[in-house]
N, C-alpha and C. Protein backbone atom coordinates (compact mmCIF):
# COMPACT_ATOMS: atom_id res chain seq x y z
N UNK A 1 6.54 -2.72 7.46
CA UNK A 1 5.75 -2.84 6.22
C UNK A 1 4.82 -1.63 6.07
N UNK A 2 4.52 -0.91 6.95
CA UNK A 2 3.23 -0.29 7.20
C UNK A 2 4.20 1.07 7.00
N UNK A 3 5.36 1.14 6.89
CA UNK A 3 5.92 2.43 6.92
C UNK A 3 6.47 2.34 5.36
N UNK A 4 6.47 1.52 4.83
CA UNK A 4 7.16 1.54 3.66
C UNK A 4 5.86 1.82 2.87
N UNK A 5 5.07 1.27 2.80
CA UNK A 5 3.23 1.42 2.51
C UNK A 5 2.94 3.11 2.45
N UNK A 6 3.61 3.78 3.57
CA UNK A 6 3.46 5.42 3.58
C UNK A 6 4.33 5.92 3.09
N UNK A 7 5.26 5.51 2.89
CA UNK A 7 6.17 6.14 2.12
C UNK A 7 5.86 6.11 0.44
N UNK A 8 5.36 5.28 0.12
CA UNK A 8 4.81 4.78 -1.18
C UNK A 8 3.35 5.76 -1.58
N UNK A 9 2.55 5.50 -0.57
CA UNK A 9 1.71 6.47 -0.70
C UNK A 9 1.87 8.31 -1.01
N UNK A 10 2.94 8.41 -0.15
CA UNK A 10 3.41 10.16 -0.44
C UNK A 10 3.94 10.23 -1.75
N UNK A 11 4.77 9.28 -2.05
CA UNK A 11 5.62 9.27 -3.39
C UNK A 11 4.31 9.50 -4.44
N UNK A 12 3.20 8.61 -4.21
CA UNK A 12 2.20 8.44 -5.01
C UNK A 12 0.84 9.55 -5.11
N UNK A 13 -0.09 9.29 -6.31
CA UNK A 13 -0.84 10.19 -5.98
C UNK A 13 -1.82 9.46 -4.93
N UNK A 14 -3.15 10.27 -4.53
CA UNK A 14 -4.51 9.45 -3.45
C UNK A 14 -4.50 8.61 -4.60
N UNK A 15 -5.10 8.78 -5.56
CA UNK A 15 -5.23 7.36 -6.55
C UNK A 15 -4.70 5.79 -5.88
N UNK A 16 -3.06 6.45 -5.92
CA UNK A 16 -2.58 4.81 -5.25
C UNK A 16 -2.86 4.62 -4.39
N UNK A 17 -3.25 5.07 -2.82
CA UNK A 17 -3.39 4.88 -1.75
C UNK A 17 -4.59 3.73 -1.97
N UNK A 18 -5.73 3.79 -3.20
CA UNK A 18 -6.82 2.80 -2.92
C UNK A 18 -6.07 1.66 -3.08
N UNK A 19 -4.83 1.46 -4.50
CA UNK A 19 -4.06 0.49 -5.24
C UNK A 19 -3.34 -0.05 -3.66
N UNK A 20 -2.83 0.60 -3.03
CA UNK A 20 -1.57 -0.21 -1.60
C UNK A 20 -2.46 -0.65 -0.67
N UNK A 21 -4.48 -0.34 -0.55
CA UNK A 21 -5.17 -1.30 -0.05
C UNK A 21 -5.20 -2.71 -0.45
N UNK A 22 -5.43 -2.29 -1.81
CA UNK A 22 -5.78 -3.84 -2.28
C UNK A 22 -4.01 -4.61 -2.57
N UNK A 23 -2.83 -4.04 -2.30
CA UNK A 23 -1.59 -4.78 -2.43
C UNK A 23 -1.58 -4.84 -1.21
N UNK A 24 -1.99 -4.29 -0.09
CA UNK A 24 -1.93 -4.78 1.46
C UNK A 24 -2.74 -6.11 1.71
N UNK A 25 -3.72 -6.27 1.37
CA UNK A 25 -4.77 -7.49 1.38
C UNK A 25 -4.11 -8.29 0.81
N UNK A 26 -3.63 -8.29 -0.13
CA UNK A 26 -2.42 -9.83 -1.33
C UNK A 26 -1.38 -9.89 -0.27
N UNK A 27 -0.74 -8.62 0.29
CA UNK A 27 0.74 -9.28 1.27
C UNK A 27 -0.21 -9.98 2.60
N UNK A 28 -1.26 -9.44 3.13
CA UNK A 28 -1.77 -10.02 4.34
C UNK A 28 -2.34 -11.45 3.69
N UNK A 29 -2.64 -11.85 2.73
CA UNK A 29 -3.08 -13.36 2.72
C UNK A 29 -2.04 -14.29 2.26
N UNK A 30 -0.82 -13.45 1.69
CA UNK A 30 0.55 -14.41 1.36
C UNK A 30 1.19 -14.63 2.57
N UNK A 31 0.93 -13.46 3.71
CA UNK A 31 1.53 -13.63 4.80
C UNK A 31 1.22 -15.24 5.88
């Protein structure tokens, strides 16, 4: 998960990197 998360991030600008915090926190509490 955590590699797909970086991969997403490079694709993306820093902008998203704050956005795949707060979609990391929604997969960690669905988890």
């Amino acid at each position: 998960m955590y590699l797909y998360i970086f991969i997403v991030q490079n694709q993306f600008s820093t902008k998203s990197i704050f956005n795949m915090v707060v979609i990391q926190k929604l997969i960690t509490v669905n988890t």
